[in-house]
Protein backbone atom coordinates (compact mmCIF):
# COMPACT_ATOMS: atom_id res chain seq x y z
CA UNK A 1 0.00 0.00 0.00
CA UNK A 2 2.29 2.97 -1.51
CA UNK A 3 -0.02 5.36 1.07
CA UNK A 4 0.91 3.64 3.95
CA UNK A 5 4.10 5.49 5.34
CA UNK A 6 2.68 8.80 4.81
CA UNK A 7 -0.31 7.60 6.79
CA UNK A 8 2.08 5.86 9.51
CA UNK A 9 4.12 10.01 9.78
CA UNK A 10 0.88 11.49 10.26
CA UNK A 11 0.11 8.96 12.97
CA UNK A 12 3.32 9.41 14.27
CA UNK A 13 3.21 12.88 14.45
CA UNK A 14 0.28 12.87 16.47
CA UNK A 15 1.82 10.33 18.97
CA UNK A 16 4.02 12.94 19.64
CA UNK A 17 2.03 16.10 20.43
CA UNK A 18 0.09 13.73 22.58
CA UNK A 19 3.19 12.84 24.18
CA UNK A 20 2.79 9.07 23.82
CA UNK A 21 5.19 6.82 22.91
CA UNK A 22 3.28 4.42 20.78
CA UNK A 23 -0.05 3.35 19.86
CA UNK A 24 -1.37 -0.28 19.67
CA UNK A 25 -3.88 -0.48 17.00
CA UNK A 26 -6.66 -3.10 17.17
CA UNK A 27 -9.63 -1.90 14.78
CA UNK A 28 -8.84 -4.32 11.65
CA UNK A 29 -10.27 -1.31 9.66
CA UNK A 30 -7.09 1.06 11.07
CA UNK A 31 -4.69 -2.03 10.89
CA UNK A 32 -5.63 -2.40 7.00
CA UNK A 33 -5.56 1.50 6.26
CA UNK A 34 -2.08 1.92 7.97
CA UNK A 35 -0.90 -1.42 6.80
CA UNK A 36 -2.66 -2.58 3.63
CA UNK A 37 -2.80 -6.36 6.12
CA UNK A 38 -5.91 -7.53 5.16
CA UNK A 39 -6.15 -10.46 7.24
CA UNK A 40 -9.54 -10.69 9.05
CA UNK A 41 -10.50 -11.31 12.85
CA UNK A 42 -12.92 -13.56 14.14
CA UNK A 43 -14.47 -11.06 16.38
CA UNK A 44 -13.26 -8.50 18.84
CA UNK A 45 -11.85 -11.35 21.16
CA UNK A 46 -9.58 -13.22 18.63
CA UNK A 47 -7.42 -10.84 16.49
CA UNK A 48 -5.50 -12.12 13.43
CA UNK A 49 -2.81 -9.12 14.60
CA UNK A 50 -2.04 -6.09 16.00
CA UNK A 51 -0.27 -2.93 14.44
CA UNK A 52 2.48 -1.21 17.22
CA UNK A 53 2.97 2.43 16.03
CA UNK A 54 5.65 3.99 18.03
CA UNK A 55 5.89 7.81 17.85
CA UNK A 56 9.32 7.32 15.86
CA UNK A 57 10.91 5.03 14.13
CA UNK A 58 9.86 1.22 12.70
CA UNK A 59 6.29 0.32 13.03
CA UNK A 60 5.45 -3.51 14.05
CA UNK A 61 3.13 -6.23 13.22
CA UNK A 62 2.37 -8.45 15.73
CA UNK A 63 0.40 -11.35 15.27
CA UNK A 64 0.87 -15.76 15.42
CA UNK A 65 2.56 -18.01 13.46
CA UNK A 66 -1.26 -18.59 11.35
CA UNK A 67 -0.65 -15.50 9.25
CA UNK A 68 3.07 -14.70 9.12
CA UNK A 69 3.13 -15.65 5.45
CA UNK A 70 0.46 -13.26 4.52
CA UNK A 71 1.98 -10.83 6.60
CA UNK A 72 5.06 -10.90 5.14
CA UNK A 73 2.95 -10.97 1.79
CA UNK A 74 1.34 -7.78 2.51
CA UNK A 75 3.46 -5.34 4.34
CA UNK A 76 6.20 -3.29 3.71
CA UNK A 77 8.48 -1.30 5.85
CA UNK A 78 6.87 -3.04 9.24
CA UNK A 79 9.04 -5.28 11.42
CA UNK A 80 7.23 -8.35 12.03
CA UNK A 81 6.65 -9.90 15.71
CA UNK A 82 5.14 -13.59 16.29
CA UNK A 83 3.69 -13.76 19.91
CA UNK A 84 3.85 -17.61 20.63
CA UNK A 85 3.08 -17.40 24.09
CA UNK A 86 0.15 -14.51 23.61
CA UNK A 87 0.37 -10.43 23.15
CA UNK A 88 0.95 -9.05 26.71
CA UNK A 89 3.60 -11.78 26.79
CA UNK A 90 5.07 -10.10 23.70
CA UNK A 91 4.30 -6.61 24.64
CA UNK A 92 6.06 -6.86 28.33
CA UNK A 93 9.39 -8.08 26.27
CA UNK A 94 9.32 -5.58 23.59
CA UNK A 95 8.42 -2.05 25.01
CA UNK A 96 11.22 -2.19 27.25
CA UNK A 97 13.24 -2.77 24.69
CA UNK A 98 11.96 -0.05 22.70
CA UNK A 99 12.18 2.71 25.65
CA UNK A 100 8.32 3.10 25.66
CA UNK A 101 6.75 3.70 28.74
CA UNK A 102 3.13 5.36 27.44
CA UNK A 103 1.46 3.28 25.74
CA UNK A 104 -2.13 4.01 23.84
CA UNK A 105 -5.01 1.85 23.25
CA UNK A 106 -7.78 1.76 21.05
CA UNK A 107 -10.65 1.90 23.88
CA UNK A 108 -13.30 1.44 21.22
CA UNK A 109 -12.38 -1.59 20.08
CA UNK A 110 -10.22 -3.84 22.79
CA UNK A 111 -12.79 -5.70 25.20
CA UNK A 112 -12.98 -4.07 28.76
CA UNK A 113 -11.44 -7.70 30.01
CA UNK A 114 -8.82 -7.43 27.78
CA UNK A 115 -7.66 -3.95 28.76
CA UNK A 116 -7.79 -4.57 32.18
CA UNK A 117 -4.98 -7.41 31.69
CA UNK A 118 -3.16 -5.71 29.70
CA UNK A 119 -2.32 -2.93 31.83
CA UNK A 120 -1.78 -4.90 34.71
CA UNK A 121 0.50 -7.05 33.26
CA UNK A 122 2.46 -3.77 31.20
CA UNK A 123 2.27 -2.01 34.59
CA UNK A 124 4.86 -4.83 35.72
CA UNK A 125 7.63 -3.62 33.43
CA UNK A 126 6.93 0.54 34.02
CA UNK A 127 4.54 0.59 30.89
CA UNK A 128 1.30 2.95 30.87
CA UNK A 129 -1.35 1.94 29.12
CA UNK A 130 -3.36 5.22 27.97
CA UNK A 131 -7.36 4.92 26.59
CA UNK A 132 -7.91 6.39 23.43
CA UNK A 133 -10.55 6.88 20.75
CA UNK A 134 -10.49 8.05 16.85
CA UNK A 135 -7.02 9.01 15.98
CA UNK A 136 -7.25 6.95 12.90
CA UNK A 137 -10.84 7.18 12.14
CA UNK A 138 -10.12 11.30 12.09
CA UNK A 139 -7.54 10.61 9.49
CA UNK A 140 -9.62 8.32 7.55
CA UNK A 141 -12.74 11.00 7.19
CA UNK A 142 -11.08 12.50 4.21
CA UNK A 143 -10.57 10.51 1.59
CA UNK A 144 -7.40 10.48 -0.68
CA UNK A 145 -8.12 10.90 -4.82
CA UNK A 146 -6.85 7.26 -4.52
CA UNK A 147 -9.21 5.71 -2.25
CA UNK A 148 -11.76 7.97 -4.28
CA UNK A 149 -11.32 6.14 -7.06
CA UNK A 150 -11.69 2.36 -5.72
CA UNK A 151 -14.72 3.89 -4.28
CA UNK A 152 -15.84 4.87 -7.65
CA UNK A 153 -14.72 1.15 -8.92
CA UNK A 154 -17.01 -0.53 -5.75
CA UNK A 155 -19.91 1.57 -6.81
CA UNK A 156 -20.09 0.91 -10.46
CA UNK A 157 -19.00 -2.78 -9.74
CA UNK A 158 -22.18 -3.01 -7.35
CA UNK A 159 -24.44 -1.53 -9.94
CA UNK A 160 -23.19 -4.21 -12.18
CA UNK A 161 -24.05 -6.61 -9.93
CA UNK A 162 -27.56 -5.39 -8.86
CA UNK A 163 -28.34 -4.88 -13.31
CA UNK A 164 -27.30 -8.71 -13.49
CA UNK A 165 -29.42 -10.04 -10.82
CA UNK A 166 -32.01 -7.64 -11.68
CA UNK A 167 -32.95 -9.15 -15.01
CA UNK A 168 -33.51 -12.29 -13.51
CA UNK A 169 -36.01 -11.60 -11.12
CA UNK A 170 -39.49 -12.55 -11.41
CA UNK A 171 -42.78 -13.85 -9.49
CA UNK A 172 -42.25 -17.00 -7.57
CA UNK A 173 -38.58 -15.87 -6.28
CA UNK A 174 -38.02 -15.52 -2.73
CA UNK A 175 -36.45 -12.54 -0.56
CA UNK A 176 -33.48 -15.32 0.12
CA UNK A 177 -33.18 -16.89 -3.32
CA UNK A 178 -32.74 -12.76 -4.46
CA UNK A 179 -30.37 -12.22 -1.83
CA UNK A 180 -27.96 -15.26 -2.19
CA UNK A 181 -28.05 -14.69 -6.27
CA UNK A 182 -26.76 -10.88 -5.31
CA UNK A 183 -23.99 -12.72 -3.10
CA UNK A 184 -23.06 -15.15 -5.46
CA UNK A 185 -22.89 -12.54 -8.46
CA UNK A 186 -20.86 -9.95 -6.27
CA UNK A 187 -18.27 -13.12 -5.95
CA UNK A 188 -18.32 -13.70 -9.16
CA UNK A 189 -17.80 -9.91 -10.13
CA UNK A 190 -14.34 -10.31 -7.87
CA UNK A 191 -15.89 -8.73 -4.95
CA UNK A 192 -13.90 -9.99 -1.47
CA UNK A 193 -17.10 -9.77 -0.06
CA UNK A 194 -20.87 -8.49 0.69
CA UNK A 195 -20.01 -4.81 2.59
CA UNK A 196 -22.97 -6.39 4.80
CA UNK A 197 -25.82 -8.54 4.37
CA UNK A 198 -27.70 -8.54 1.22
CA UNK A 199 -31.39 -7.11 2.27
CA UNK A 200 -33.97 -7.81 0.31
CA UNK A 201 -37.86 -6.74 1.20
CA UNK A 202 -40.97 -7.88 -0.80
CA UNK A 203 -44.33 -5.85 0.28
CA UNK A 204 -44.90 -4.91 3.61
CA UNK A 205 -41.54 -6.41 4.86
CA UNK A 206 -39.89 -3.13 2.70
CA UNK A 207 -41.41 -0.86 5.96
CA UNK A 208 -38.48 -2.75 7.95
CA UNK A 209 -35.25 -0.87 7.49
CA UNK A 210 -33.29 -3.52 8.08
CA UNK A 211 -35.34 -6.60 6.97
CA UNK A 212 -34.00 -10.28 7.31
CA UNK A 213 -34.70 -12.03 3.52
CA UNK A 214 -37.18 -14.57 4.89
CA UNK A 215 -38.55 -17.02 2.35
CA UNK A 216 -41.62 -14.91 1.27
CA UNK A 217 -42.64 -15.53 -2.48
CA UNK A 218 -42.74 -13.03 -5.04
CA UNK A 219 -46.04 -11.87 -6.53
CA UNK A 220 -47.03 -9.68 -9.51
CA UNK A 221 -47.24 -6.42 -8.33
CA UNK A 222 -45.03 -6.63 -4.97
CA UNK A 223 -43.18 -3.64 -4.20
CA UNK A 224 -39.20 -4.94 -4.48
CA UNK A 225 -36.56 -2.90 -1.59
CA UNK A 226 -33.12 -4.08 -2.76
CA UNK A 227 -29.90 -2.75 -0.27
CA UNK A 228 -27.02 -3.90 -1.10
CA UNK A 229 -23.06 -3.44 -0.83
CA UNK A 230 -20.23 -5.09 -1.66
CA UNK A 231 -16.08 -4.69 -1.12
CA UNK A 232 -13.88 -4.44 -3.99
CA UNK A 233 -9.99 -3.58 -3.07
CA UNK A 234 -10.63 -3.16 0.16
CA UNK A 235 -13.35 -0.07 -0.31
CA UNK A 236 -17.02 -0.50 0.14
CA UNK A 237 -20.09 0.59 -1.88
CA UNK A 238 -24.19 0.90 -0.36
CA UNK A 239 -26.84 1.38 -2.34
CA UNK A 240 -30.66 0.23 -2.57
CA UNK A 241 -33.08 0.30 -4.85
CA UNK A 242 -36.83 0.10 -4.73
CA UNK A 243 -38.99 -1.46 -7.71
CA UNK A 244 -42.25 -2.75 -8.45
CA UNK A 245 -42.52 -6.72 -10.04
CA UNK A 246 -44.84 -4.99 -12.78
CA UNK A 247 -46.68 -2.39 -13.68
CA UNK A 248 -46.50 -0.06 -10.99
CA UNK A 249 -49.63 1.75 -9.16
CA UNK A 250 -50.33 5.41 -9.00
CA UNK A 251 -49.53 5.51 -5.03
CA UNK A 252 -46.05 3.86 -5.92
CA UNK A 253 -44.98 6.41 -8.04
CA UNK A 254 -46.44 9.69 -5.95
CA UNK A 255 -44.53 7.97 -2.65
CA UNK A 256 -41.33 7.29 -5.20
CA UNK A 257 -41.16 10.39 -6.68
CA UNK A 258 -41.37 11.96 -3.07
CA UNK A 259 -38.46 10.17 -2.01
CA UNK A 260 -36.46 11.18 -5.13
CA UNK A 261 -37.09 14.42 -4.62
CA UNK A 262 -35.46 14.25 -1.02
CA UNK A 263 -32.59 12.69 -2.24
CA UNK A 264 -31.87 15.44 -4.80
CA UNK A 265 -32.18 17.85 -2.56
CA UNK A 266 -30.21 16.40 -0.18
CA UNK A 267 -27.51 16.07 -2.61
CA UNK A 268 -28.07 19.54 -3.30
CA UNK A 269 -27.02 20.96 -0.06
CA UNK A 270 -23.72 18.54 0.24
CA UNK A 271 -21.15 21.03 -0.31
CA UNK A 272 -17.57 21.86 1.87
CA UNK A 273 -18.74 23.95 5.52
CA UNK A 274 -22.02 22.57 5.28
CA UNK A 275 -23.33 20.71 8.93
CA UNK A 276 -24.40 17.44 8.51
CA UNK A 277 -27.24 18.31 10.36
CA UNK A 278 -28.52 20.94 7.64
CA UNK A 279 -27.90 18.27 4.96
CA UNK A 280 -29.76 15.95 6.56
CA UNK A 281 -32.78 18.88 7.19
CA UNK A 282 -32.90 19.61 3.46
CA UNK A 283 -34.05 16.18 2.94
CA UNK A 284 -36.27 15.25 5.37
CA UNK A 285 -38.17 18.81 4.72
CA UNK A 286 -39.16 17.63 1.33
CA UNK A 287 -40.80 14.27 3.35
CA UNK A 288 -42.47 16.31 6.00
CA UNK A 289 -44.10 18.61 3.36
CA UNK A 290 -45.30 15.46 1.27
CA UNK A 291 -47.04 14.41 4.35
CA UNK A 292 -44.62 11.36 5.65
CA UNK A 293 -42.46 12.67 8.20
CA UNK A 294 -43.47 10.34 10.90
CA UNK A 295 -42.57 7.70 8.34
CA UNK A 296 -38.78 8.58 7.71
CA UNK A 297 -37.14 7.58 11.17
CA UNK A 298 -33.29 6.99 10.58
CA UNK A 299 -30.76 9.69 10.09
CA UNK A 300 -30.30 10.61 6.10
CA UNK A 301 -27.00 9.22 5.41
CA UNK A 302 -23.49 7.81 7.11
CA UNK A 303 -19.65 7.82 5.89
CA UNK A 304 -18.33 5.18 3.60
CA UNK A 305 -14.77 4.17 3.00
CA UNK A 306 -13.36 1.10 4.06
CA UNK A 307 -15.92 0.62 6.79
CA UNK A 308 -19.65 0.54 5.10
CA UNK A 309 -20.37 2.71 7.96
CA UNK A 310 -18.32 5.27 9.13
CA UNK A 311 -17.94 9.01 10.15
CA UNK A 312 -19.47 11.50 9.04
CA UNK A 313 -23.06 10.89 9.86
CA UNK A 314 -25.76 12.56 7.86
CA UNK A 315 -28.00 12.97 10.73
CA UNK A 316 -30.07 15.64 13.20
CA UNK A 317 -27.48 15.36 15.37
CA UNK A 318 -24.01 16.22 14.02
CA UNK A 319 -23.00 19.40 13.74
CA UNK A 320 -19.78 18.15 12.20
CA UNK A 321 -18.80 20.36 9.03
CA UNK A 322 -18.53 18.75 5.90
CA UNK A 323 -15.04 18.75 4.05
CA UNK A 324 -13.70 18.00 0.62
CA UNK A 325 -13.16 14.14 0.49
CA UNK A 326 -15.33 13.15 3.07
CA UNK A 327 -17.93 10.36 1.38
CA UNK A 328 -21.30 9.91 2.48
CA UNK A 329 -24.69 8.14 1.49
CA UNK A 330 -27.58 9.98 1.02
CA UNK A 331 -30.62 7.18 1.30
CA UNK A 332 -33.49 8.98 2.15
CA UNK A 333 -37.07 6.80 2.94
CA UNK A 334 -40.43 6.35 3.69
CA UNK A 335 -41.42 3.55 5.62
CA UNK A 336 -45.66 2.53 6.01
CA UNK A 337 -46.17 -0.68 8.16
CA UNK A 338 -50.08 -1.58 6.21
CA UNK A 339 -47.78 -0.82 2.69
CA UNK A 340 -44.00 -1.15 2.43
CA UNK A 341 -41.45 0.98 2.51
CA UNK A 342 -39.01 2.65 -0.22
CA UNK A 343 -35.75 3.79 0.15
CA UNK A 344 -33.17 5.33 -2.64
């Protein structure tokens, strides 16, 4: 990853004005985007590895004997550590060696168990262990022109995807058998994988945000709420459409056009020094006018990058000003429990 050692100075430079002398990154997310390692963990409580960024100097990769090879594969310019025996094991050898004595964490991601034993065992060999939040995920808000363009590349690639799949669908398919043909396709497209799981609503399940595919049948007529994502290079894409299985009604298309409209307009008002809150106000104005603003509950839109969902968040909320190269959805939608729901 030819970004990596500028990202690893920056980093390092803010180790220093914290006065820290090294940060232990845990967030696979922040280990890839420093390191380009894009080994995965099986859950917060079993890590494929762990980045050491000391405030000068070599950065490390620690992790078992399982994924040296890819390791070694992947990196470049990181010294690499095996921890036989376990990381604190590891940890109380090495910092000593390395003259650090402050040592950060990542407190939003490292179970509360797992902090707690670290610094009790660190705090045998003079070593402070020092909660912190973000420092990464503030550098990754802004988005290179690099990682703008695999963006790009996961975005058309998922529109491919959803076009192939699309032209096979027809009455008698279920929510799953939709949902494991967008899978399979995004696989065979060269996606590494779904950026989460394929949702797909028929009918009155399309009123559930975040609906399960069950195995309800398509029928002639059924609204169709396809949301879907995949990861290509490392970069994620989100997107859903919403489609009839027919001709549609006249209720369809007043209720789609209404949600359109919200999505242009909040497009609109994304520009650099705008709040997210105001973007996310243009939009929902243009549901509340229509009628259906007791039917558009979630916040407007979210941050995408390598994480499908990531800072900055389109929402009420967040006063956070928008800057060039920050990405974000904008997925307005109207959601009717007796009807369905539709969502762009």
């Amino acid at each position: 990853m030819r970004d990596a050692p500028s990202r690893i100075a920056r980093l390092q430079k803010s180790l220093k004005r914290k006065k820290t002398d090294a940060l232990l990154v845990t967030e696979p997310y922040n280990r890839r985007y420093l390191s380009g390692y894009t080994a995965t963990d099986h859950g917060i409580g079993e890590t494929a590895g762990v980045l050491l960024i000391p405030s000068a100097g070599t950065p490390y990769l620690l992790t078992d004997s399982r994924f040296l090879l890819q390791a070694e594969e992947e990196t470049n310019g990181f010294t690499i550590e095996l921890y036989p025996r376990g990381l604190a094991d590891l940890l109380k050898k090495l910092l000593p060696k390395l003259g650090i004595e402050r040592l950060a964490f990542e407190s939003h991601y490292m179970l509360h168990s797992t902090a707690g034993k670290l610094k009790k065992s660190l705090a045998k060999v003079g070593v402070e262990c020092i909660a912190v939040t973000d420092l990464i995920e503030r550098m990754r808000l802004l988005k290179t022109e690099d990682e703008i363009k695999l963006l790009k590349k996961s975005v058309l690639r998922n529109e491919q995807v959803f076009g192939l799949v699309y032209n096979t669908i027809e009455p008698g398919m279920s929510e799953r058998e939709i949902a494991l043909a967008i899978e399979l396709t995004m696989h065979e497209l060269g996606a590494e994988r779904p950026s989460f799981e394929t949702i797909v609503a028929f009918g009155t399940n399309a009123a559930k945000p975040h609906a399960v595919p069950p195995d309800r049948l398509l029928q002639a007529g059924d609204l169709v709420l396809v949301d879907m994502g995949l990861v290509l290079d490392g970069y994620c894409s989100d997107m859903t459409r919403t489609f009839v299985a027919g001709k549609p009604n006249r209720t369809y298309i007043d209720r789609l056009r209404v949600v359109r409209r919200a999505q242009l307009a909040g497009t609109e008002a994304i520009c650099a020094g705008a709040t997210c809150r105001e973007v996310d106000r243009a939009s929902r104005r243009v549901v509340e006018e229509a009628g259906y603003g007791d039917f558009f509950g979630h916040a407007l839109g979210h941050g995408v990058g390598l994480a499908v969902h990531e800072d900055p968040r389109l929402s009420s909320r967040s006063r956070k000003k928008l800057k060039p190269g920050m990405i974000v959805t904008v997925e307005p939608g109207i959601y009717l429990p007796d009807w369905g729901g539709i969502r762009l």
